[in-house]
Protein backbone atom coordinates (compact mmCIF):
# COMPACT_ATOMS: atom_id res chain seq x y z
CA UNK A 1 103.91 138.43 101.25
CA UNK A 2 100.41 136.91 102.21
CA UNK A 3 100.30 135.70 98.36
CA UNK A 4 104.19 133.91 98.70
CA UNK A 5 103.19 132.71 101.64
CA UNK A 6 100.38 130.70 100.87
CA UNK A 7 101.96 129.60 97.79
CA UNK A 8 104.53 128.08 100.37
CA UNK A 9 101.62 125.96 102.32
CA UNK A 10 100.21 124.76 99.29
CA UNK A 11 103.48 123.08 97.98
CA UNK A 12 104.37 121.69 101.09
CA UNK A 13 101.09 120.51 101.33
CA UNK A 14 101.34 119.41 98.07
CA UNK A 15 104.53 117.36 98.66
CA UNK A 16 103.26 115.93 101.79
CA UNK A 17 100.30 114.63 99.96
CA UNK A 18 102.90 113.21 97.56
CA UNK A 19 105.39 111.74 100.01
CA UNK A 20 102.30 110.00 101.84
CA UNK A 21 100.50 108.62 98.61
CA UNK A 22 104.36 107.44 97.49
CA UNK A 23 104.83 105.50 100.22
CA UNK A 24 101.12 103.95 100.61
CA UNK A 25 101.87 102.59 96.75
CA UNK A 26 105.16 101.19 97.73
CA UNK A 27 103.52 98.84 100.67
CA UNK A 28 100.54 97.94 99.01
CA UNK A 29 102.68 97.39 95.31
CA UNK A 30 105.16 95.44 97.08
CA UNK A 31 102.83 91.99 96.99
CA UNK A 32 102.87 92.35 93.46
CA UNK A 33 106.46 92.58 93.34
CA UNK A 34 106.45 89.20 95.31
CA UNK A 35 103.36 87.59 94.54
CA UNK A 36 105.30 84.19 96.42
CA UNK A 37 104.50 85.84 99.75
CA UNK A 38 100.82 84.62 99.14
CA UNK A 39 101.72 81.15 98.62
CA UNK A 40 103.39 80.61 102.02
CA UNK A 41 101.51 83.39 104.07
CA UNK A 42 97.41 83.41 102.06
CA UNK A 43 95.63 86.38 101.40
CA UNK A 44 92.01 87.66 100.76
CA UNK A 45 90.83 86.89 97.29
CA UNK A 46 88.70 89.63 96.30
CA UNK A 47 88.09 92.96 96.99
CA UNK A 48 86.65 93.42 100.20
CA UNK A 49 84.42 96.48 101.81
CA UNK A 50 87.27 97.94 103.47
CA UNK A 51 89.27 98.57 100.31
CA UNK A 52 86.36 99.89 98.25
CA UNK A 53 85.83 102.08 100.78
CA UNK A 54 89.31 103.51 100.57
CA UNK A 55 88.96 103.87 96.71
CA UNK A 56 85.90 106.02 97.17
CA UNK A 57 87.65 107.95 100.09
CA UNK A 58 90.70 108.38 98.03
CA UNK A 59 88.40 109.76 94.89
CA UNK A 60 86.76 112.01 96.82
CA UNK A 61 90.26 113.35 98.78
CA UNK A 62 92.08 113.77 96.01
CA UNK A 63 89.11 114.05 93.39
CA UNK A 64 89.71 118.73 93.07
CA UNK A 65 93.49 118.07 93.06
CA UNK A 66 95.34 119.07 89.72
CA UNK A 67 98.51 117.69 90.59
CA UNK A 68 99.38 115.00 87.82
CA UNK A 69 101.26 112.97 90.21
CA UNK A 70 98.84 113.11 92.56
CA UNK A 71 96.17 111.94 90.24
CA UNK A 72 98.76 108.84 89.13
CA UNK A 73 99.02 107.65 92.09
CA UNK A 74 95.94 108.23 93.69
CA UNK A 75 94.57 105.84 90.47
CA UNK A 76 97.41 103.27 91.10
CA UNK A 77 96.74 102.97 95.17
CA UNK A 78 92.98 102.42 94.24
CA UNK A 79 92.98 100.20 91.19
CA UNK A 80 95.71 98.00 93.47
CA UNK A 81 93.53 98.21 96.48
CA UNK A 82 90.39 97.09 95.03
CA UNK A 83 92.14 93.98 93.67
CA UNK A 84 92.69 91.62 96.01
CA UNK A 85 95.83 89.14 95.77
CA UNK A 86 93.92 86.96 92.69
CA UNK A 87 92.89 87.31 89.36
CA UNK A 88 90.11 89.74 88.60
CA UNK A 89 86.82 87.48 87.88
CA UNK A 90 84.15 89.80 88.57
CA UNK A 91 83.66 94.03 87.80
CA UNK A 92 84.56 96.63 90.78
CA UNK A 93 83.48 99.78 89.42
CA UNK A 94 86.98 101.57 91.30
CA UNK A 95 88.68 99.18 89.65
CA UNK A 96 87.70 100.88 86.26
CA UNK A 97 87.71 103.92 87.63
CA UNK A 98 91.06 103.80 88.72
CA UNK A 99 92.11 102.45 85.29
CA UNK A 100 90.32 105.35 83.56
CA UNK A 101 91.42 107.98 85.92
CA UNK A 102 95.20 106.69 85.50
CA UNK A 103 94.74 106.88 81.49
CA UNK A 104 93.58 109.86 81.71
CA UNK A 105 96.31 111.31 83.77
CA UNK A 106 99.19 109.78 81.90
CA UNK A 107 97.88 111.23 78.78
CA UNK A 108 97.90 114.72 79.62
CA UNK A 109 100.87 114.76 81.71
CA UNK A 110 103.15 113.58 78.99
CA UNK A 111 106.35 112.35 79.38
CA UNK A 112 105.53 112.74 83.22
CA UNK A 113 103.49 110.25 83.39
CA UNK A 114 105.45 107.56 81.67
CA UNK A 115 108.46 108.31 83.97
CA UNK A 116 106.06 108.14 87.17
CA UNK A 117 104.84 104.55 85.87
CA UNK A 118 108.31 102.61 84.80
CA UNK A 119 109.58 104.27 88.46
CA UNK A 120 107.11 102.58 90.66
CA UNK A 121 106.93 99.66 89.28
CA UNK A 122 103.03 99.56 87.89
CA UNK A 123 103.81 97.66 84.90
CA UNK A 124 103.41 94.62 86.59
CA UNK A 125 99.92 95.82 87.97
CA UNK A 126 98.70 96.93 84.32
CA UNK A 127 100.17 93.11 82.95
CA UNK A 128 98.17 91.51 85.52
CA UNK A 129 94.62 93.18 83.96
CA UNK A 130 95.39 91.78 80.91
CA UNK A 131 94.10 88.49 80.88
CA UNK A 132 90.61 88.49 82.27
CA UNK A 133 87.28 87.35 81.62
CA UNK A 134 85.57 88.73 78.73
CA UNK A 135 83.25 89.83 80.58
CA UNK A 136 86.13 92.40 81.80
CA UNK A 137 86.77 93.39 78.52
CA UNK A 138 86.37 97.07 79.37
CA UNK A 139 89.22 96.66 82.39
CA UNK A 140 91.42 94.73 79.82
CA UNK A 141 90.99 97.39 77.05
CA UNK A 142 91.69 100.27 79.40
CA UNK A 143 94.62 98.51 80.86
CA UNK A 144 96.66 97.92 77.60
CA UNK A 145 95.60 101.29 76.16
CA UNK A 146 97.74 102.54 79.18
CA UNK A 147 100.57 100.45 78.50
CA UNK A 148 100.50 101.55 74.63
CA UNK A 149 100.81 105.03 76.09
CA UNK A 150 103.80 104.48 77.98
CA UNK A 151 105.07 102.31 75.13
CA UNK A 152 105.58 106.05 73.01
CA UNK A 153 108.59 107.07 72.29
CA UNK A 154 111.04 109.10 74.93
CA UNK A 155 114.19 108.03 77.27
CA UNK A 156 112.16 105.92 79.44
CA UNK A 157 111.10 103.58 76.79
CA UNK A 158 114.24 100.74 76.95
CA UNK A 159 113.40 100.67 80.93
CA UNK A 160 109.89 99.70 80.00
CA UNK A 161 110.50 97.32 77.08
CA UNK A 162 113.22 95.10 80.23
CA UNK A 163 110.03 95.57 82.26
CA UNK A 164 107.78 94.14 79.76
CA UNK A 165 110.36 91.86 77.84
CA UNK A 166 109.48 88.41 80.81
CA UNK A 167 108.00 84.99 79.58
CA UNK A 168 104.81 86.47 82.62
CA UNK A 169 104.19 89.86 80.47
CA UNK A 170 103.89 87.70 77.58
CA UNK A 171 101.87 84.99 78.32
CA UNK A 172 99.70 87.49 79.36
CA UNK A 173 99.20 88.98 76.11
CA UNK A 174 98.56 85.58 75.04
CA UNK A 175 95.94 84.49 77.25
CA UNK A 176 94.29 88.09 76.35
CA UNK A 177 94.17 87.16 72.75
CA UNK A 178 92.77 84.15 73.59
CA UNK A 179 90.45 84.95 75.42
CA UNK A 180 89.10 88.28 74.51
CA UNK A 181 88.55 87.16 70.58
CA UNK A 182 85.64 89.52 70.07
CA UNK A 183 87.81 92.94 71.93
CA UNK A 184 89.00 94.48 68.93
CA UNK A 185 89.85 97.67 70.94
CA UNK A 186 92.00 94.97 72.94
CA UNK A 187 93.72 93.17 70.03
CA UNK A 188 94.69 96.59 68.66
CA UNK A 189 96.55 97.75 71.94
CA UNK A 190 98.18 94.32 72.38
CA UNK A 191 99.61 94.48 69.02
CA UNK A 192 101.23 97.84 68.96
CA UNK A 193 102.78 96.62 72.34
CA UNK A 194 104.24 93.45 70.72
CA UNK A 195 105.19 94.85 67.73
CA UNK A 196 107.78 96.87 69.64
CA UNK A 197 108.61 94.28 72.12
CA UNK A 198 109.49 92.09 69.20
CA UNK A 199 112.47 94.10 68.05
CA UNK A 200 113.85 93.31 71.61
CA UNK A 201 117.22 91.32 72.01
CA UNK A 202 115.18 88.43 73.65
CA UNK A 203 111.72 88.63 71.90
CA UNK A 204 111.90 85.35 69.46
CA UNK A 205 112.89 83.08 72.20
CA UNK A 206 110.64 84.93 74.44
CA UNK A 207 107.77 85.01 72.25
CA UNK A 208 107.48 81.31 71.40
CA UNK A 209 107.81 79.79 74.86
CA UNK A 210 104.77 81.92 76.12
CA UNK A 211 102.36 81.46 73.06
CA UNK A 212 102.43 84.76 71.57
CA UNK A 213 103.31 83.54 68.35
CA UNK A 214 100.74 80.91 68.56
CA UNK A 215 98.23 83.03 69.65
CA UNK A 216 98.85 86.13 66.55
CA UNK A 217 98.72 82.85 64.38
CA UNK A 218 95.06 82.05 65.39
CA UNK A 219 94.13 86.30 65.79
CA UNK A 220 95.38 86.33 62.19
CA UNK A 221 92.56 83.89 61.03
CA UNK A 222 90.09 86.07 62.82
CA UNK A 223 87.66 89.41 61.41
CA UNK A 224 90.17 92.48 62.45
CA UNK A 225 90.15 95.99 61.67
CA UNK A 226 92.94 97.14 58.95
CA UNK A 227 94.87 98.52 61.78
CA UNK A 228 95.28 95.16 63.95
CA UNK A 229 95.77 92.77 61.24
CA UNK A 230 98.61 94.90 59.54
CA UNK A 231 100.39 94.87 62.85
CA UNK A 232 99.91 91.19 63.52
CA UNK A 233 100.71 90.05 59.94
CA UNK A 234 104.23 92.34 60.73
CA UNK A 235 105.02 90.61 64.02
CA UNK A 236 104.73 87.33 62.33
CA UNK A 237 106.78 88.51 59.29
CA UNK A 238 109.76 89.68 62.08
CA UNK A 239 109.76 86.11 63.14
CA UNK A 240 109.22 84.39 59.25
CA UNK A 241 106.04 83.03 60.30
CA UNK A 242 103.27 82.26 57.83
């Protein structure tokens, strides 16, 4: 009895933890979801003490717990909450941490993982990552090997290609192109994405009034690795571009 009883504790302790790191993503996600709230209402524009602070808190907290949803969003709330409410211009070292712990945790939870992402709404988050500095290049790379990963095959793959199939997710894979010319790592990531957004219902419209098609155009020119130039050279073929 002692035994069934503590397993009892531990899973509502477990869910508990669960319910309360659920609900902390949902109100700090939801000025992603509606970024115009900053125009009319301002907002910090970095990362502040406070919310590194909580990253490091969270870490630790959570840092022993096996729990695969735990670990997702325990990496979500931290990558969000060392943001800020404007593009990324300088390295937080919990923002990469985040990133690496999410990666990590989506990889070995398997189709867990993928599910736990397209349901709260990250996708946005990860888009937003995209097109930074180079001198991000590491948070870029890490952030598009994540959305490759939820990109694999499985039922919740159509939800994520509407997610990801916007004029914003786009342009954001061209301005990461463009900007991060030397990331092969990057390039690679970005084109396995787009090579399976551009079977989508929408994709050639969608593609050529954010610059993607423009931007594989000039990649194309550029020294890639077998691997990224095959897949750009077959997005450009989908669309009968030379």
């Amino acid at each position: 009895r002692p035994g069934k009883m503590m397993s009892y504790i531990s899973n509502r302790e477990m869910s508990l933890q669960i319910s309360f790191l659920e609900f902390f993503w949902a109100l700090i996600s939801w000025e992603t979801l509606h970024p115009q709230y900053h125009h009319t209402h301002g907002s910090h524009s970095t990362s502040s003490p406070l919310s590194n602070k909580l990253a490091e808190d969270l870490f630790k907290y959570f840092s022993g717990c096996m729990d695969h949803r735990v670990q997702i969003l325990t990496s979500l709330i931290v990558v969000k909450s060392t943001l800020g409410s404007t593009p990324l211009v300088t390295m937080n070292q919990y923002t990469l941490q985040g990133l690496e712990s999410l990666r990590t945790a989506v990889s070995q939870s398997e189709g867990l993982g993928r599910d736990i992402l397209i349901k709260t709404s990250a996708v946005p988050l990860l888009v937003s990552l995209l097109a930074v500095p180079p001198s991000l290049k590491a948070i870029a790379s890490c952030a598009s090997s994540i959305l490759v990963l939820i990109s694999q095959e499985g039922p919740h793959l159509p939800s994520f290609l509407s997610q990801c199939s916007n004029v914003t997710t786009l342009s954001a894979c061209a301005s990461a192109l463009n900007l991060q010319k030397d990331n092969i790592p990057l390039i690679e990531y970005l084109t396995v994405l787009l090579e399976k957004l551009s079977h989508t219902q929408t994709s050639k419209k969608l593609f050529e009034k954010s610059g993607v098609n423009a931007a594989l155009q000039e990649t194309s020119r550029r020294e890639l690795s077998q691997f990224a130039k095959m897949n750009v050279n077959a997005i450009l073929q989908t669309f009968g571009i030379k």
